[in-house]
N, C-alpha and C. Protein backbone atom coordinates (compact mmCIF):
# COMPACT_ATOMS: atom_id res chain seq x y z
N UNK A 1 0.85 -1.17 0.00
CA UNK A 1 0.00 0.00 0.00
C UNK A 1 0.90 1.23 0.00
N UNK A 2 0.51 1.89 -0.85
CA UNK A 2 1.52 3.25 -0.85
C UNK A 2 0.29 4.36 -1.18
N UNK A 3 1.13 5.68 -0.43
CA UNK A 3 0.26 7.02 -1.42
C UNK A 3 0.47 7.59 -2.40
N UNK A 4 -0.62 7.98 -3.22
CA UNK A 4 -0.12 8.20 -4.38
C UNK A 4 -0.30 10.07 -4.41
N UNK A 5 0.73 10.71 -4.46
CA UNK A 5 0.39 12.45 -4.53
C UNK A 5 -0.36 13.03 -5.71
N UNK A 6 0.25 12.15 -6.68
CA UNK A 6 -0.44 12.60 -7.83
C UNK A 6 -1.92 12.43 -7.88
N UNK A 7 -2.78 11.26 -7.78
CA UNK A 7 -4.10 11.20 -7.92
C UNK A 7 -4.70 11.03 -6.51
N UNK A 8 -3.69 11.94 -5.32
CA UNK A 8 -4.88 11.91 -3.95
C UNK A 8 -5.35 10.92 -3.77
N UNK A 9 -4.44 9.22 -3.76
CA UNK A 9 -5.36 8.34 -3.18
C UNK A 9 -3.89 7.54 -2.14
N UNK A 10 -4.74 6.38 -2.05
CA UNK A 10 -3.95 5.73 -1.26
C UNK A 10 -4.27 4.56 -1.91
N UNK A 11 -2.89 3.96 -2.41
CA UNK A 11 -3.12 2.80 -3.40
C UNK A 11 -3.02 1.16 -2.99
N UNK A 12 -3.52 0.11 -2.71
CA UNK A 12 -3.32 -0.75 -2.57
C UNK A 12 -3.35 -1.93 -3.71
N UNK A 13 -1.98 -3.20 -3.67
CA UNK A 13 -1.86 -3.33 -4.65
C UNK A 13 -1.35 -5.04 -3.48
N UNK A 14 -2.08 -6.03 -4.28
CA UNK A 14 -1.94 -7.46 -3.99
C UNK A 14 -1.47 -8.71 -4.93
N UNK A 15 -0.33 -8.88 -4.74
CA UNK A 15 0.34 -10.18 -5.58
C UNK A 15 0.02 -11.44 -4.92
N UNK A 16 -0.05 -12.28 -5.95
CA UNK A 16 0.41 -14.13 -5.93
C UNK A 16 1.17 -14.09 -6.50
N UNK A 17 2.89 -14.89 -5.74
CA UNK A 17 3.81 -15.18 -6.34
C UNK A 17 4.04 -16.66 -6.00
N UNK A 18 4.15 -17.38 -7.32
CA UNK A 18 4.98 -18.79 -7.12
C UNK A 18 5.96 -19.02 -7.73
N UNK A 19 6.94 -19.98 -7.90
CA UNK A 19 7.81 -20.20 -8.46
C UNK A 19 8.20 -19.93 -10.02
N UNK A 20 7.27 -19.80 -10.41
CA UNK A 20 7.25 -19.43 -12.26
C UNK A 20 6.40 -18.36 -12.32
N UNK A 21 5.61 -17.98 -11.53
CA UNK A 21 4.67 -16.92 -12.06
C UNK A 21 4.58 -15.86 -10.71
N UNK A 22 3.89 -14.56 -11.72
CA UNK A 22 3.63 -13.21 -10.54
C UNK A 22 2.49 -12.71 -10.60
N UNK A 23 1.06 -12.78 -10.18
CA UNK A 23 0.18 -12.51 -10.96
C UNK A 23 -0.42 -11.62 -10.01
N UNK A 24 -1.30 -10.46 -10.41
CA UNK A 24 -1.78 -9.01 -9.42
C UNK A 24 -3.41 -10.16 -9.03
N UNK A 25 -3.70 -9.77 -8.01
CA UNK A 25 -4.68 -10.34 -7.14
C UNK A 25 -5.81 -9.17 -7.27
N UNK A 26 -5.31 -7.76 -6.85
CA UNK A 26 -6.35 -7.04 -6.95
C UNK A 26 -5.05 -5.64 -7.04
N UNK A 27 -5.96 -5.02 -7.40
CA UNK A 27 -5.29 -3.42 -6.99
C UNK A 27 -6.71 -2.18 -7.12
N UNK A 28 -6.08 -1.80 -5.92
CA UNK A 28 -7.69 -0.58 -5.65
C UNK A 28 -7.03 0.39 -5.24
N UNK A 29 -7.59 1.89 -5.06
CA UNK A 29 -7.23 3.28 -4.95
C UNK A 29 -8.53 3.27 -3.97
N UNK A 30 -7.98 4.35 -3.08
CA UNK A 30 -9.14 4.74 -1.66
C UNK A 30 -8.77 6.08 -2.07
N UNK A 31 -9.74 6.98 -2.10
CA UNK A 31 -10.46 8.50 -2.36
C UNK A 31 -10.01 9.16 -0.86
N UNK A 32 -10.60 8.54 -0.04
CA UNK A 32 -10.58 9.02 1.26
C UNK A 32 -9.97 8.94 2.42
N UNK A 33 -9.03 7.68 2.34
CA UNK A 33 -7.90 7.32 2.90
C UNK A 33 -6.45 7.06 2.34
N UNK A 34 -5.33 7.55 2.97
CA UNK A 34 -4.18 7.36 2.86
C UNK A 34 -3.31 6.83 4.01
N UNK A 35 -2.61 6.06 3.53
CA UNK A 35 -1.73 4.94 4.50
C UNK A 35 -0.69 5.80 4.93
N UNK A 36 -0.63 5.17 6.46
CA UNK A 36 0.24 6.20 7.54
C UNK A 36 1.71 5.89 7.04
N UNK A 37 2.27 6.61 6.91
CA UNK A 37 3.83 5.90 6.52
C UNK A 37 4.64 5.51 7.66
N UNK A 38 4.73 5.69 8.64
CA UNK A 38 5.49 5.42 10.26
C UNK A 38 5.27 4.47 10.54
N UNK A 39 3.68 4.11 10.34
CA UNK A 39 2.95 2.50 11.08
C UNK A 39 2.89 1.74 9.75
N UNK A 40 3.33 0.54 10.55
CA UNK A 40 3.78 -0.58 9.61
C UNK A 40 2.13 -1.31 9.26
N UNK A 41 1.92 -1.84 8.29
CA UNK A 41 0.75 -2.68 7.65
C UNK A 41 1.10 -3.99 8.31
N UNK A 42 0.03 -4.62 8.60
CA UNK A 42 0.27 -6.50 9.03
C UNK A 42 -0.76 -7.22 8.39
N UNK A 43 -0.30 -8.60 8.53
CA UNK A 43 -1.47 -9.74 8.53
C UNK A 43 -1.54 -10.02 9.69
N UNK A 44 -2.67 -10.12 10.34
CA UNK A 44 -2.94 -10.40 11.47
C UNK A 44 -3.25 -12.26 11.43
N UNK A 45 -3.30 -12.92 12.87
CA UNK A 45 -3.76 -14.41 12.86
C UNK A 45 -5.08 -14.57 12.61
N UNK A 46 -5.82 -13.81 12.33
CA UNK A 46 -7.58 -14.03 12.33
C UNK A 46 -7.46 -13.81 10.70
N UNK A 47 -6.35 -13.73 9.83
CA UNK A 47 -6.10 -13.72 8.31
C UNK A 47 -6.76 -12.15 7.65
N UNK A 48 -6.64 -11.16 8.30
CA UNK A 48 -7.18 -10.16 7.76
C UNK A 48 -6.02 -9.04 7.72
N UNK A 49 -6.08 -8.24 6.58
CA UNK A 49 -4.71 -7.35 6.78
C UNK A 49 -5.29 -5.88 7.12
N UNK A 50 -4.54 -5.56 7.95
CA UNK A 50 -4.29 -4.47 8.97
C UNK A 50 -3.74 -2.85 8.42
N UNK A 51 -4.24 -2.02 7.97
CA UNK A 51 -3.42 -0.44 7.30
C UNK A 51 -3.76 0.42 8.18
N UNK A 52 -3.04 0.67 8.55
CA UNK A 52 -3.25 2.42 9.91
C UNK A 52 -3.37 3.90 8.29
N UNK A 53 -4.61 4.17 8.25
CA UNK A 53 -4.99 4.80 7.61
C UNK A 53 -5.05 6.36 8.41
N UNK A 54 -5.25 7.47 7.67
CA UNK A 54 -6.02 8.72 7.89
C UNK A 54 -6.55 9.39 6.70
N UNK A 55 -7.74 10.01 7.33
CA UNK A 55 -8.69 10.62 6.30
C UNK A 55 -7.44 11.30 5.27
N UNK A 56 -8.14 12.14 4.12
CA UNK A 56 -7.08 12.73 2.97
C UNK A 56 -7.29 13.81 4.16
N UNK A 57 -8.15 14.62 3.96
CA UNK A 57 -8.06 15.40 5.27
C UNK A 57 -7.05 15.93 6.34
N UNK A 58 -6.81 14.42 6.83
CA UNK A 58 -6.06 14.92 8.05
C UNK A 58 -4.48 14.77 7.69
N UNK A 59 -4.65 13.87 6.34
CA UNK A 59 -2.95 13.55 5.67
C UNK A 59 -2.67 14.68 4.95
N UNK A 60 -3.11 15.50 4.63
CA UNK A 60 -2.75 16.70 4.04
C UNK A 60 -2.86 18.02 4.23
N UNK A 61 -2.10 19.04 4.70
CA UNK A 61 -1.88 20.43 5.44
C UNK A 61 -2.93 21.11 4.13
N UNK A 62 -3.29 22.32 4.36
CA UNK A 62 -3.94 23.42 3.66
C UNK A 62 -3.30 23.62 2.62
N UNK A 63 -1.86 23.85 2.82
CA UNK A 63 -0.98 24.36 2.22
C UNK A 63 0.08 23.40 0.65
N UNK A 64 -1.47 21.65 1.01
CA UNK A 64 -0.65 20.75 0.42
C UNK A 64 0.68 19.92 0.45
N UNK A 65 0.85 20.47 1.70
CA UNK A 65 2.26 19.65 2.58
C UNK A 65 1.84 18.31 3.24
N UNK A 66 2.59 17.31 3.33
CA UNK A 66 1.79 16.35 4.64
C UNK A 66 1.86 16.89 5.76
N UNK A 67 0.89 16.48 6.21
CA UNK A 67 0.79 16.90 7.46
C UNK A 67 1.44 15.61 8.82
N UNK A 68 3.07 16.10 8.91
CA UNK A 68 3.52 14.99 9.88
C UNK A 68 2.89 14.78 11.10
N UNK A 69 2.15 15.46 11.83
CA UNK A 69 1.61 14.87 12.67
C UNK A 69 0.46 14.15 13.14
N UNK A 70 -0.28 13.68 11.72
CA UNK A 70 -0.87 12.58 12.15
C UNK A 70 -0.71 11.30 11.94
């Protein structure tokens, strides 16, 4: 999951890799959320994956700067 500056989203992007092949699983863009860069993403044991998100909102200053403190 990364942010993307250019199209204001927050991009998530899912591979299957096996030994001969690499194939994309899914890939989606969120409008309204962007992934925290400090906090790490997980798979959790209950098999669900984990993104410490914030609104675009609060990820981005007035001024179009990030906003480091959230």
């Amino acid at each position: 999951i990364s942010s993307n500056a250019y199209d204001i989203t927050g991009d998530l992007e899912l591979y299957s890799i096996s030994s001969i092949n690499i194939q994309q699983v899914i890939k989606v863009s969120f409008k309204n959320w962007m992934p925290v860069s400090d906090k790490r993403a997980f798979w959790s044991s209950d098999n669900n994956l984990y993104v410490p998100v914030l609104h675009t909102k609060a990820y981005w200053k007035d001024d179009g700067n990030l906003n480091n403190e959230g």
